[in-house]
C-alpha atoms as a PDB file:
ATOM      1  CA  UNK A   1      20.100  -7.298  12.839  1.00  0.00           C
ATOM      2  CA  UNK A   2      22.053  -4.139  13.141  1.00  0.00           C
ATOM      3  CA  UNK A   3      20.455  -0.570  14.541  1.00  0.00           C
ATOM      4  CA  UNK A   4      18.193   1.352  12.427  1.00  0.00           C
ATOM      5  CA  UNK A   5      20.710   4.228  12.814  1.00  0.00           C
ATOM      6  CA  UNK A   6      23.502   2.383  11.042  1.00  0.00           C
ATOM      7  CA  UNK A   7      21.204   0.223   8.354  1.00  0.00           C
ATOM      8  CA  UNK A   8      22.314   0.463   5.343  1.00  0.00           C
ATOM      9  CA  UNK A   9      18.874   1.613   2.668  1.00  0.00           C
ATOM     10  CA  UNK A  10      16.586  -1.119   2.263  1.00  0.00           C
ATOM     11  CA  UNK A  11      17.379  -3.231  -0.643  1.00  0.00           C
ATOM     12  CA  UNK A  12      14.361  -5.293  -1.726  1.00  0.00           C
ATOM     13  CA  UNK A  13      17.313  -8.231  -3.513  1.00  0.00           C
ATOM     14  CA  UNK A  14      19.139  -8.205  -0.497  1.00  0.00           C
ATOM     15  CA  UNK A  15      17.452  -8.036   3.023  1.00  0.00           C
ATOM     16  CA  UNK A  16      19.148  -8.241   6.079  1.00  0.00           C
ATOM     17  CA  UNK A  17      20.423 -11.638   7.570  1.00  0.00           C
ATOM     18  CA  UNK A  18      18.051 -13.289  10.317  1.00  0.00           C
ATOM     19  CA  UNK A  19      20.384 -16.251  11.110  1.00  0.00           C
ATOM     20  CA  UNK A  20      18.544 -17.923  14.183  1.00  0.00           C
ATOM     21  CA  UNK A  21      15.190 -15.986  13.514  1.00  0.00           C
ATOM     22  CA  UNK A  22      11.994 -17.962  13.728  1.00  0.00           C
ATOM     23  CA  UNK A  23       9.023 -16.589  11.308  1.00  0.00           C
ATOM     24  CA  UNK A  24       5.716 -18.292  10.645  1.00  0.00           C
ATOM     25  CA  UNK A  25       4.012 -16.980   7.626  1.00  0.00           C
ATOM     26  CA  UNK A  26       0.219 -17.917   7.213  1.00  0.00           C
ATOM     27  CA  UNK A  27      -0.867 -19.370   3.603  1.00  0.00           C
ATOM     28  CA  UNK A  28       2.658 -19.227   2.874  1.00  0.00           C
ATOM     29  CA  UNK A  29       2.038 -22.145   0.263  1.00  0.00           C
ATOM     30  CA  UNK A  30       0.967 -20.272  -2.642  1.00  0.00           C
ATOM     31  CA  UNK A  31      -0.052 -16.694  -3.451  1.00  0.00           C
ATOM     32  CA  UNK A  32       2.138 -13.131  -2.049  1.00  0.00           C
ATOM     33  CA  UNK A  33       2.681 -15.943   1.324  1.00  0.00           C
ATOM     34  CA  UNK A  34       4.605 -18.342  -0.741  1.00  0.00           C
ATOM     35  CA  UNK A  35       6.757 -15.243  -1.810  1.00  0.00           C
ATOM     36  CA  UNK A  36       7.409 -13.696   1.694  1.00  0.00           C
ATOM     37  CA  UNK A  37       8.546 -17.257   2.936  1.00  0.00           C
ATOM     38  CA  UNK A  38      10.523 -17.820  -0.450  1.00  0.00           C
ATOM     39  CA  UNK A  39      12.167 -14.262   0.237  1.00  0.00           C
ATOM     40  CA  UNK A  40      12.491 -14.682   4.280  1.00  0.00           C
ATOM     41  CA  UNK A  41      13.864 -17.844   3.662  1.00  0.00           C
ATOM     42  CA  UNK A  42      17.000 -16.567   2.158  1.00  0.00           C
ATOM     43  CA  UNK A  43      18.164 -14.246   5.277  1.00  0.00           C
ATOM     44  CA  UNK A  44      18.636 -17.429   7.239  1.00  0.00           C
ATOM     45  CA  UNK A  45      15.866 -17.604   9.216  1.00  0.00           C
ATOM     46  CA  UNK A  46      13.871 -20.713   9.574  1.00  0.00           C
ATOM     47  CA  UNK A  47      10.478 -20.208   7.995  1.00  0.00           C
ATOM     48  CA  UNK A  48       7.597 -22.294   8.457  1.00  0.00           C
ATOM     49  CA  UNK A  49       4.456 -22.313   6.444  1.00  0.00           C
ATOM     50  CA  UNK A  50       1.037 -22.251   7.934  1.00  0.00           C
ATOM     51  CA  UNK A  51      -0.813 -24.041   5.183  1.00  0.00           C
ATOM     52  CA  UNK A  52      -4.735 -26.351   5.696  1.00  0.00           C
ATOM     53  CA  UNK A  53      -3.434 -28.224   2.546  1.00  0.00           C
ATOM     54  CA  UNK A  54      -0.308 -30.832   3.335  1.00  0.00           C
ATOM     55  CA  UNK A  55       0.468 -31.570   0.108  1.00  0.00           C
ATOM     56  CA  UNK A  56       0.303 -28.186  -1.702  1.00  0.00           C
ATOM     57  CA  UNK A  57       3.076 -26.605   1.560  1.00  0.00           C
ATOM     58  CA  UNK A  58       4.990 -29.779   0.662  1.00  0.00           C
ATOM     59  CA  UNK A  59       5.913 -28.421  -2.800  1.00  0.00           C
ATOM     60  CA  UNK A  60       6.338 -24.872  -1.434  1.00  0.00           C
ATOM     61  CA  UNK A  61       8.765 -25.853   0.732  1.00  0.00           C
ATOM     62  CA  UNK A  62      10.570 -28.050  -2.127  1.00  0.00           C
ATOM     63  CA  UNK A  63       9.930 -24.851  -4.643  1.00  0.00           C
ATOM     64  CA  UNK A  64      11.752 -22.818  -1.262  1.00  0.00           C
ATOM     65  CA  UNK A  65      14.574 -25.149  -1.185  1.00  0.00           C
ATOM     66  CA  UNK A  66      15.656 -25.678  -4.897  1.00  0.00           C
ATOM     67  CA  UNK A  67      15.906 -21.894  -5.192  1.00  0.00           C
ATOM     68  CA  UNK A  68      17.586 -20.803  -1.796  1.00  0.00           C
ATOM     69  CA  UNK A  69      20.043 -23.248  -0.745  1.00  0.00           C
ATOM     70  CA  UNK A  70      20.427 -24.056   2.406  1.00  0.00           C
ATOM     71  CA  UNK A  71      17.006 -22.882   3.356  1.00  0.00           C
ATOM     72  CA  UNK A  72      15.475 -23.617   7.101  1.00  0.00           C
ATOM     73  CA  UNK A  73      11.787 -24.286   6.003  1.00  0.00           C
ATOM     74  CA  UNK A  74       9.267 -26.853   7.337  1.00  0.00           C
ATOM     75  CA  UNK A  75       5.283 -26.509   6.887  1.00  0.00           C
ATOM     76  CA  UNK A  76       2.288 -27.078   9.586  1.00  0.00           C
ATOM     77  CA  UNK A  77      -0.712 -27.498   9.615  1.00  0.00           C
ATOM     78  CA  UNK A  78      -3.081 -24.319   9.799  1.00  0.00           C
ATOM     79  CA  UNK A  79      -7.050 -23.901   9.510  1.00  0.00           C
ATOM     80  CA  UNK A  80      -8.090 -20.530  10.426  1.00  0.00           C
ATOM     81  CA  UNK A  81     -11.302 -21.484   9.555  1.00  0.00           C
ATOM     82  CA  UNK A  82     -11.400 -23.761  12.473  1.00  0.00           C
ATOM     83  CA  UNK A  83     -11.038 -21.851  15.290  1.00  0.00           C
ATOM     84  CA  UNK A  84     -10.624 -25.125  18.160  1.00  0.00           C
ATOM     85  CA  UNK A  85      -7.448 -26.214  16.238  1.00  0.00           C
ATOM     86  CA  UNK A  86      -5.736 -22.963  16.380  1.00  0.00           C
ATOM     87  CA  UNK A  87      -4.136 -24.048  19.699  1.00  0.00           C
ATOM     88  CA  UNK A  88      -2.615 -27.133  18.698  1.00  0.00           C
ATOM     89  CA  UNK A  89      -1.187 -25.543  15.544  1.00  0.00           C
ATOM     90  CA  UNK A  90       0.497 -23.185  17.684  1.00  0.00           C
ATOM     91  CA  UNK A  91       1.824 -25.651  19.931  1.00  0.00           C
ATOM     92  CA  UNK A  92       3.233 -27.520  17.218  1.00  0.00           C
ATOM     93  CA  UNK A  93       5.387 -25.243  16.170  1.00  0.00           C
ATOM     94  CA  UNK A  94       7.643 -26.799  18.830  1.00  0.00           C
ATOM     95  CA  UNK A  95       9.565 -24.076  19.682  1.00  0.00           C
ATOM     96  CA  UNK A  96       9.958 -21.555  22.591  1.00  0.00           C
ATOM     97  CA  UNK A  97       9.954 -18.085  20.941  1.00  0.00           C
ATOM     98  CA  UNK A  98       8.586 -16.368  17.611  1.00  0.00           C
ATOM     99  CA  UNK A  99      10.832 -13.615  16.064  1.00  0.00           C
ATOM    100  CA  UNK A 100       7.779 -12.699  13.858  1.00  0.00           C
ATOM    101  CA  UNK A 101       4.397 -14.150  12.100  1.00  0.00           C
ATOM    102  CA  UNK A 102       2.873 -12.722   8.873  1.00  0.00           C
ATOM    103  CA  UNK A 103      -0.690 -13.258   9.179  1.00  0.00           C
ATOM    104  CA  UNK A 104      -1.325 -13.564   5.101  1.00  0.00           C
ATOM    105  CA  UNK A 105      -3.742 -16.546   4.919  1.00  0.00           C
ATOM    106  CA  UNK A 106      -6.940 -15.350   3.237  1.00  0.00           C
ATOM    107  CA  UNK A 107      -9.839 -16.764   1.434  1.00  0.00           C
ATOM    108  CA  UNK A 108     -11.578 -14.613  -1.204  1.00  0.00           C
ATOM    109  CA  UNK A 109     -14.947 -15.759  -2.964  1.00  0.00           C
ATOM    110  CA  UNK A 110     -16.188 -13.920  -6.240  1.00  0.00           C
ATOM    111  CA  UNK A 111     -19.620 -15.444  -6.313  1.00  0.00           C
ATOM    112  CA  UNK A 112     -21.974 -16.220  -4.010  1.00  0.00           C
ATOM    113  CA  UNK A 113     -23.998 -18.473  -2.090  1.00  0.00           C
ATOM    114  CA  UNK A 114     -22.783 -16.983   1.044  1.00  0.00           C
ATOM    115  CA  UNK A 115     -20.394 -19.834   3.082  1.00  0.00           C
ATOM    116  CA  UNK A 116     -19.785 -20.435   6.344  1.00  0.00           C
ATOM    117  CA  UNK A 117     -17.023 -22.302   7.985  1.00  0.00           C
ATOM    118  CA  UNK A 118     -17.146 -25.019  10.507  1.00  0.00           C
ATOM    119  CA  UNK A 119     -17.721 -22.308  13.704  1.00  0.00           C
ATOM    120  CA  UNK A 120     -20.544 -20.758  11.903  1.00  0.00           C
ATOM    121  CA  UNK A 121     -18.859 -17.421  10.526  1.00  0.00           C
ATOM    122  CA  UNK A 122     -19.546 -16.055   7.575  1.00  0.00           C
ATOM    123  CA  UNK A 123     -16.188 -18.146   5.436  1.00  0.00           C
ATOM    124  CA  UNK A 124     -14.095 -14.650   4.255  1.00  0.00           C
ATOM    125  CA  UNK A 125     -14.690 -12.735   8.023  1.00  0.00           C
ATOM    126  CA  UNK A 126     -14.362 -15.836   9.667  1.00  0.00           C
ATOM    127  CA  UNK A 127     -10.890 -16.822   7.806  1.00  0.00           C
ATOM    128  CA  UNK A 128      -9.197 -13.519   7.241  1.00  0.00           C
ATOM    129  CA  UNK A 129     -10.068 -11.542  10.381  1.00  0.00           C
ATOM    130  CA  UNK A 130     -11.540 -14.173  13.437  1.00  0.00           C
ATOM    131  CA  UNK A 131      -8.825 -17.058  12.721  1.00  0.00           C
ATOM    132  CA  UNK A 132      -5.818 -14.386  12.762  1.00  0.00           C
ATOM    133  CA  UNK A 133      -7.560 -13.049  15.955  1.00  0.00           C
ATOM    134  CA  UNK A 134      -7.278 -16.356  17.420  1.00  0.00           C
ATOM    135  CA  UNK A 135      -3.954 -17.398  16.706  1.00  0.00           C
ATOM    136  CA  UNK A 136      -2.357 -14.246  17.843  1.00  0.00           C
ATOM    137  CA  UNK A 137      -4.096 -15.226  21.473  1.00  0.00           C
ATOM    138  CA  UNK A 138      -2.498 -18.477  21.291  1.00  0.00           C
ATOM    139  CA  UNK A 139       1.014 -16.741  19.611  1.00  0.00           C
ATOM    140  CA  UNK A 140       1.230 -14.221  21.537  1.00  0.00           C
ATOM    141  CA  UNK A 141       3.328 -16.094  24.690  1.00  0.00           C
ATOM    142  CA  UNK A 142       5.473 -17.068  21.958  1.00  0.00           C
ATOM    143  CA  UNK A 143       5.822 -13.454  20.612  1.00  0.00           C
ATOM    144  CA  UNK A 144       6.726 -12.453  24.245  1.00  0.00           C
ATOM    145  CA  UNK A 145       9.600 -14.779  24.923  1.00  0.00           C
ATOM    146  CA  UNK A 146      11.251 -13.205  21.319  1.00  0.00           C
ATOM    147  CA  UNK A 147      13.441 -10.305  22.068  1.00  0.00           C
ATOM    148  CA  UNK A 148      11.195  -7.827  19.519  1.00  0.00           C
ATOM    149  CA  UNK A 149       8.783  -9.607  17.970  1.00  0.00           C
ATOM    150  CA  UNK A 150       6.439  -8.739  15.140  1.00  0.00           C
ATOM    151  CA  UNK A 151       3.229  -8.955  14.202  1.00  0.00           C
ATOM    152  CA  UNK A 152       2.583  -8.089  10.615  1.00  0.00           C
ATOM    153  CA  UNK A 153      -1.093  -8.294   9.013  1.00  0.00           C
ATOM    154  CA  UNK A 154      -1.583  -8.207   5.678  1.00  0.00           C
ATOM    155  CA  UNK A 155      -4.271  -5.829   4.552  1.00  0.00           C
ATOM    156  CA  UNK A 156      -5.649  -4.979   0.994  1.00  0.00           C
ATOM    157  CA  UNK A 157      -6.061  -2.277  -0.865  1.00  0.00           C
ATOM    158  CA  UNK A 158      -9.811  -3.455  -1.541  1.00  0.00           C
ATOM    159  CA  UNK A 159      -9.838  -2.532   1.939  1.00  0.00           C
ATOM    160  CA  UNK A 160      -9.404   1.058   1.169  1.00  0.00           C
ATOM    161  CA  UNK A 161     -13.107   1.820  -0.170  1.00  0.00           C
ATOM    162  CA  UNK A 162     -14.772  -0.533   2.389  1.00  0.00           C
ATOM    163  CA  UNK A 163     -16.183   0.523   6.319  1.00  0.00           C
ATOM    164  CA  UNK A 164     -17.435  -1.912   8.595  1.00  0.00           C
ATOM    165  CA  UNK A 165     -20.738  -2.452   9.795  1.00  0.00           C
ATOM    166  CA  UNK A 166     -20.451  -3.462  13.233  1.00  0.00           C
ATOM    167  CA  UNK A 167     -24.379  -4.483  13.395  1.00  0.00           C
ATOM    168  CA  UNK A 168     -23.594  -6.846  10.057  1.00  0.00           C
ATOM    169  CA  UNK A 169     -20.088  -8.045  10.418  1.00  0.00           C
ATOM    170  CA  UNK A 170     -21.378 -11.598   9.294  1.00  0.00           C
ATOM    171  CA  UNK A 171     -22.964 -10.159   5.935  1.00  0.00           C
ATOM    172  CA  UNK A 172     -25.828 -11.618   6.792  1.00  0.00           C
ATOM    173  CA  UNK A 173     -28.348  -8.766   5.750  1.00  0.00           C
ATOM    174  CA  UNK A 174     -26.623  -8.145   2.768  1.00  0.00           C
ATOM    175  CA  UNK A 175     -23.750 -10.509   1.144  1.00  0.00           C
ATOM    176  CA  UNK A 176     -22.352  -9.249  -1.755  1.00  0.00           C
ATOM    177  CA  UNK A 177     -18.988 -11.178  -1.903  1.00  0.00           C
ATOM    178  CA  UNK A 178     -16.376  -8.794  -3.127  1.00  0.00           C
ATOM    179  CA  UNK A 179     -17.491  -6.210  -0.389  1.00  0.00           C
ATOM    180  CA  UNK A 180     -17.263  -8.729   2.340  1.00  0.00           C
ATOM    181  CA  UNK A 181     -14.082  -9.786   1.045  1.00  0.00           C
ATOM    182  CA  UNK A 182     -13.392  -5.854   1.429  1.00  0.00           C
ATOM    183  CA  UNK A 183     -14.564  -5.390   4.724  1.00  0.00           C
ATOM    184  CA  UNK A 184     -12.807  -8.914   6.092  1.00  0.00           C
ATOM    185  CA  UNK A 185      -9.939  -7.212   5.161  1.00  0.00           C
ATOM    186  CA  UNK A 186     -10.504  -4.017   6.637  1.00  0.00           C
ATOM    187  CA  UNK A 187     -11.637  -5.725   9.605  1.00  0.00           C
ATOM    188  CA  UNK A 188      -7.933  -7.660   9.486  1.00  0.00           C
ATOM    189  CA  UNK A 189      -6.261  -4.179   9.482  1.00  0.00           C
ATOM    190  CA  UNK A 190      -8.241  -2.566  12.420  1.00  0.00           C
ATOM    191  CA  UNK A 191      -7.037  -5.711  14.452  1.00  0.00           C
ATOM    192  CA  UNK A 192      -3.618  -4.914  13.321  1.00  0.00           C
ATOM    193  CA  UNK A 193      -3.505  -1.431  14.672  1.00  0.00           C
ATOM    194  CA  UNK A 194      -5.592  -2.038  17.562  1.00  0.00           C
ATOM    195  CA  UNK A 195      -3.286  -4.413  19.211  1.00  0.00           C
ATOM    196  CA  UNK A 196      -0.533  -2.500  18.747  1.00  0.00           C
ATOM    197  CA  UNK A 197      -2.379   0.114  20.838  1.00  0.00           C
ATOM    198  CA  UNK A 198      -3.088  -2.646  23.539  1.00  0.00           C
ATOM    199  CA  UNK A 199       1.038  -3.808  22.881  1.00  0.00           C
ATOM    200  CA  UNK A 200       1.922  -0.049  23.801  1.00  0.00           C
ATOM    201  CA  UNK A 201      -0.127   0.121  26.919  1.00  0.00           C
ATOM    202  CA  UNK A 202       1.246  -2.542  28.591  1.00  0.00           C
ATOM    203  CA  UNK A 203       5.132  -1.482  26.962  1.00  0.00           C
ATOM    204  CA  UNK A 204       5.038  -5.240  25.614  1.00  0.00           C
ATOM    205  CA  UNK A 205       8.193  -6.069  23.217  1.00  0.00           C
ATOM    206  CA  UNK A 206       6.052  -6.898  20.323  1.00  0.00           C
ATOM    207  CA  UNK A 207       5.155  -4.602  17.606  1.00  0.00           C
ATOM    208  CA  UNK A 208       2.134  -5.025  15.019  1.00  0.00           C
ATOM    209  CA  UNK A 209       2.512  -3.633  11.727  1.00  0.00           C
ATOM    210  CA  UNK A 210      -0.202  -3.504   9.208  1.00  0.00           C
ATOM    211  CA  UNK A 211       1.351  -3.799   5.051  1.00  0.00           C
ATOM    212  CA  UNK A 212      -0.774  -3.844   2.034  1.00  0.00           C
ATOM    213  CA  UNK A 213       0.599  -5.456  -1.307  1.00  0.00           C
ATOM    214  CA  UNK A 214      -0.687  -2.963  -3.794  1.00  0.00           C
ATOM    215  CA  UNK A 215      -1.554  -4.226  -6.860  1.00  0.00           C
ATOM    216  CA  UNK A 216      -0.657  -8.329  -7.162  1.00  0.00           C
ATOM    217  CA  UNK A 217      -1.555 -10.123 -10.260  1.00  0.00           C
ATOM    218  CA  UNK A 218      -0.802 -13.675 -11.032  1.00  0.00           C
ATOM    219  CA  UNK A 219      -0.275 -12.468 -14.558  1.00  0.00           C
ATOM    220  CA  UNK A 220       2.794 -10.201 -13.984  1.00  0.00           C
ATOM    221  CA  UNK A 221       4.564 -13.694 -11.141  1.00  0.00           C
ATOM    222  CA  UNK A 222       7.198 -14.904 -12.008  1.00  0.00           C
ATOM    223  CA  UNK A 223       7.032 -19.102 -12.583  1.00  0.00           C
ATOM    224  CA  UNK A 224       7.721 -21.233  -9.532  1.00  0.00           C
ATOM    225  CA  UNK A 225       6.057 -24.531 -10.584  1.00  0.00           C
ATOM    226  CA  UNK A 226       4.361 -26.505  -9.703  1.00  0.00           C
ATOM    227  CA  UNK A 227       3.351 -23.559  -7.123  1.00  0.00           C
ATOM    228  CA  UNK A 228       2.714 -21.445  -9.231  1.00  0.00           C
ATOM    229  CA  UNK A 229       3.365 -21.344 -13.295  1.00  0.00           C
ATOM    230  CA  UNK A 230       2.646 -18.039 -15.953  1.00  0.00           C
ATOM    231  CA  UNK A 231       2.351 -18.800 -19.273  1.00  0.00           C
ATOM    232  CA  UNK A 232       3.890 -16.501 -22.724  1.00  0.00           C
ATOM    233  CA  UNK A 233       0.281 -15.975 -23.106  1.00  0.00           C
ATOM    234  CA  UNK A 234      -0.353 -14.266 -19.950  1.00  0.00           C
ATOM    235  CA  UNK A 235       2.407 -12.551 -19.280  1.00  0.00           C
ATOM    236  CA  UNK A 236       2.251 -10.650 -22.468  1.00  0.00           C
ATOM    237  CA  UNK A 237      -1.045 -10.157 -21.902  1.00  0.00           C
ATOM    238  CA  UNK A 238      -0.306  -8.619 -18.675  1.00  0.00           C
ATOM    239  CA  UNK A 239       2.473  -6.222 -20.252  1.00  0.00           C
ATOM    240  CA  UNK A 240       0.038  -2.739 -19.958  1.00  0.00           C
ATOM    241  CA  UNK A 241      -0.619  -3.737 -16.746  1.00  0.00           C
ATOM    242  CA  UNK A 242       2.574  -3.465 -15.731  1.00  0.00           C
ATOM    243  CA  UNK A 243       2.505   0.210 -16.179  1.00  0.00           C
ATOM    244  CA  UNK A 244       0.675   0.182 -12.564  1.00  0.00           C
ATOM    245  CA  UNK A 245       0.430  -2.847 -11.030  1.00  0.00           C
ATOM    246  CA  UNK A 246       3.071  -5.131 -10.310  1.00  0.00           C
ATOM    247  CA  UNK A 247       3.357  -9.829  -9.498  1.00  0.00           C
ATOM    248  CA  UNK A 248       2.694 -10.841  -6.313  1.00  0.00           C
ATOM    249  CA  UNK A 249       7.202 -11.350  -5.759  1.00  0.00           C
ATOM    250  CA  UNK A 250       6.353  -7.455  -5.174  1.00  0.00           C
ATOM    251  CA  UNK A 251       3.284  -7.370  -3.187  1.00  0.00           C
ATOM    252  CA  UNK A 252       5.689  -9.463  -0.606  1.00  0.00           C
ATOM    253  CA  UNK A 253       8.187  -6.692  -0.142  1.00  0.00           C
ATOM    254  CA  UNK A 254       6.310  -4.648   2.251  1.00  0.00           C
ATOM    255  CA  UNK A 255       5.558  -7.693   4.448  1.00  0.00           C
ATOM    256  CA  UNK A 256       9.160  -8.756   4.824  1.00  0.00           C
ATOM    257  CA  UNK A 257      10.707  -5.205   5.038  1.00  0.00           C
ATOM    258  CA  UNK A 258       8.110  -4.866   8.469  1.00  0.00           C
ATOM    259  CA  UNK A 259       9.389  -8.334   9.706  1.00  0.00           C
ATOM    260  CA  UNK A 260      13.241  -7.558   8.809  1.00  0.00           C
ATOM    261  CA  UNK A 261      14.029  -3.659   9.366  1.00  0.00           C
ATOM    262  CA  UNK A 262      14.218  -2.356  12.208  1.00  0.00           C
ATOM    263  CA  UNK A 263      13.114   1.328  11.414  1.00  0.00           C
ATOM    264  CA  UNK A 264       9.968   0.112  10.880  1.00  0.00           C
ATOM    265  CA  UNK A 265       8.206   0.929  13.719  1.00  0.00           C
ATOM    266  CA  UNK A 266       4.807  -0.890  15.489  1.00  0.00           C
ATOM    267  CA  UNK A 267       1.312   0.715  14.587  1.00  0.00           C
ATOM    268  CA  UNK A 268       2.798   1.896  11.343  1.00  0.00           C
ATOM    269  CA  UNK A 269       1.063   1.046   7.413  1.00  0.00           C
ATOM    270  CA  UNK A 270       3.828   0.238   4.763  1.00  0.00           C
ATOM    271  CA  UNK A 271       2.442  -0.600   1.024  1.00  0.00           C
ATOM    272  CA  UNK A 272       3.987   0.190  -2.528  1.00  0.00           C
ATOM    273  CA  UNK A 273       5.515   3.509  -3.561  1.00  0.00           C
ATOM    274  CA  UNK A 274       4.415   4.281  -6.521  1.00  0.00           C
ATOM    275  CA  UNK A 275       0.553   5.086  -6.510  1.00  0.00           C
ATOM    276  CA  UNK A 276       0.234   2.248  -3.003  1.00  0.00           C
ATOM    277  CA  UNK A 277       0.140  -0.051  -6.258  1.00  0.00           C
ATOM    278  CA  UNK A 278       3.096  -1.268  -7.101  1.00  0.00           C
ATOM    279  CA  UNK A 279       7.124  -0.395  -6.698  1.00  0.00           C
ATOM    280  CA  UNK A 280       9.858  -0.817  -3.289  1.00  0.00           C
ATOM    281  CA  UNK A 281       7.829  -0.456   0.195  1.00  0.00           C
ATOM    282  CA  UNK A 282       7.457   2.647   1.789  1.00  0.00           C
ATOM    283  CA  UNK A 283       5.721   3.927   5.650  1.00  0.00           C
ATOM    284  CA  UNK A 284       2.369   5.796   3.901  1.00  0.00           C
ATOM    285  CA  UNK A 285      -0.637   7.739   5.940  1.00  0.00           C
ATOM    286  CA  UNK A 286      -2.578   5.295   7.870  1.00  0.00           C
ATOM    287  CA  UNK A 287      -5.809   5.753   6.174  1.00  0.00           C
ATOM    288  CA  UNK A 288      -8.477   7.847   7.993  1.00  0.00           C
ATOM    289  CA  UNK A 289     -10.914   5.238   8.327  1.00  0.00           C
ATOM    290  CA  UNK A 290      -8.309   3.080  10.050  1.00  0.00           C
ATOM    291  CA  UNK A 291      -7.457   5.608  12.473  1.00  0.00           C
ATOM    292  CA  UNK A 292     -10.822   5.635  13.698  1.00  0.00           C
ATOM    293  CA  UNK A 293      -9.816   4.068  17.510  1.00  0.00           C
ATOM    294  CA  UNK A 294     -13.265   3.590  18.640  1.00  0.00           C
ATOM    295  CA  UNK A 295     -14.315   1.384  15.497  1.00  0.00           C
ATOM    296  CA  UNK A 296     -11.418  -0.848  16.319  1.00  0.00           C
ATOM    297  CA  UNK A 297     -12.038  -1.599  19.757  1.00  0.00           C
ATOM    298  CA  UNK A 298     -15.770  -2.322  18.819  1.00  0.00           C
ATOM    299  CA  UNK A 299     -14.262  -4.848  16.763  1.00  0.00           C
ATOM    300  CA  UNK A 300     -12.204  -6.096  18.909  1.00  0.00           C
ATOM    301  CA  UNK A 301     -15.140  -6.726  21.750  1.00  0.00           C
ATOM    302  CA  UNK A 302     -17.400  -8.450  18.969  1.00  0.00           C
ATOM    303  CA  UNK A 303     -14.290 -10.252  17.701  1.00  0.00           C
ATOM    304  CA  UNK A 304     -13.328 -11.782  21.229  1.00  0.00           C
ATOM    305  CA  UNK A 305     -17.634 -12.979  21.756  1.00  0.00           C
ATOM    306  CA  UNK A 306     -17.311 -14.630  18.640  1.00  0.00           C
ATOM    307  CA  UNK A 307     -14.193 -16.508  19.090  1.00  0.00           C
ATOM    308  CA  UNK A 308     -13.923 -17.052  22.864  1.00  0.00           C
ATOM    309  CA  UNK A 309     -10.401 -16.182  23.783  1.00  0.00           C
ATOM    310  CA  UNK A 310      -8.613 -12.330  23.658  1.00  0.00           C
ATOM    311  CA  UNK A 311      -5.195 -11.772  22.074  1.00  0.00           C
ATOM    312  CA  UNK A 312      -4.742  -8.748  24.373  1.00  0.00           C
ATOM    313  CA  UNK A 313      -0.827  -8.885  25.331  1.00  0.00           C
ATOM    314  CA  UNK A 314       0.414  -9.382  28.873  1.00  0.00           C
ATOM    315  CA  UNK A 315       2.726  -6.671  30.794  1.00  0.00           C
ATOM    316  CA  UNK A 316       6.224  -6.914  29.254  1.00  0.00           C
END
């Protein structure tokens, strides 16, 4: 990829070429994931999709290859809500360096009962923040050996609204599933900044960047069956909505512009232009909230009891 100084302006059609670029994107069977691979996949990188669900990456990556020809994409398999096999998925990856991961996965339950996963978490914490946590310890010697890696978490705008309760992380005084979906989010995006304060202290070449998609509805995505398929129905349904919210395609633009350019810079928050809800990425204000240091290395101490290993980088 060329300097930042002689870039040409970031065209959301037509990224940069990654020819010989390795990128893992979490979840990237359905959802904004399936997008980012689908778009990374066409700079030439290989792509592989971090999906718990064989046969459902198995048509992404034949949805991936009948629209970009050519494309270098495979699929493994990835549970973040089993934190013991977060190890082996890395090491099956088979390769010696990581140009970038996308930590997208994410569960998110409307209704309760409240649901753990197999470690005992509460499901939505224990998905979305503690198994990204975990995989970056087990990434991370593969994010070393790349020349500039990335680290890019995807946050949420839901995320905006919501603080943590460090005393409660596991909502178990008080579930209310939308706000835990909220706060696992928020939770995802302090881990994203703090490490790259831990990646600066030790002048490590990896960068963490923390994107939010704006507003992504299914509604306003375009078709890629069987991944994914909008009827007439909902898509003229979704016409006013357009007016301020935008299809998931979109809400992946932020996500592959902070694995692809190389202005963007590590500890940085891109999201949507217009609004943060929809329209071409742009670098906004890291929210207050998410500036707050201390919160984030509280976090980060309860995160690394829960799950048994630290992601904290190694001298570069």
């Amino acid at each position: 990829m060329s300097s930042a100084s002689s870039a040409p302006p970031w065209n959301v059609q037509r990224p940069p070429r990654a020819d010989g670029s390795f990128f893992l994107v979490t979840g990237g069977n359905a959802g904004i994931g399936y997008f980012v691979a689908e778009q990374l996949s066409a700079t030439g990188a290989t792509v592989v999709l971090g999906s718990r669900n064989p046969a459902k990456a198995e048509d992404a990556v034949a949805s991936i290859r009948a629209r970009v020809p050519g494309a270098r994409v495979r699929a493994v398999q990835l549970d973040l809500a089993d934190l013991t096999s977060l190890r082996t998925a890395a090491e099956s990856l088979g390769v010696d360096h990581l140009d970038a991961v996308v930590h997208n996965a994410g569960v998110a339950l409307d209704e309760p009962p409240r649901e753990e996963t197999a470690d005992g978490h509460e499901l939505m914490f224990g998905t979305n923040h503690l198994g990204h946590f975990a995989l970056t310890r087990w990434l991370m010697p593969l994010l070393s050996a790349a020349p500039a890696a990335r680290v890019v978490t995807m946050g949420s705008f839901a995320a905006k609204s919501e603080r943590l309760d460090l005393d409660d992380l596991q909502s178990r005084e008080d579930y209310r599933p939308k706000r835990s979906y909220g706060r696992s989010k928020l939770a995802q995006m302090h881990f994203g900044f703090e490490l790259d304060r831990r990646l600066r202290a030790v002048d490590s070449t990896v960068a963490s960047v923390v994107v939010h998609p704006g507003g992504a509805l299914d509604s306003l995505t375009p078709s890629r069956p069987p991944v994914h398929e909008r009827t007439t129905g909902a898509r003229l349904g979704a016409a006013p909505a357009a007016l301020l919210l935008q299809g998931k395609h979109a809400g992946a633009w932020p996500a592959v512009r902070a694995v692809l350019d190389p202005a963007v810079l590590g500890g940085q928050l891109w999201g949507p232009r217009v609004f943060g809800l929809r329209g071409e990425p742009r670098c906004e204000p890291v929210w207050d909230h998410l500036a707050d240091a201390s919160v984030a290395a509280r976090l980060w101490d309860a995160s690394r009891a829960l799950t048994g290993v630290d992601p904290s980088p190694l001298p570069g």
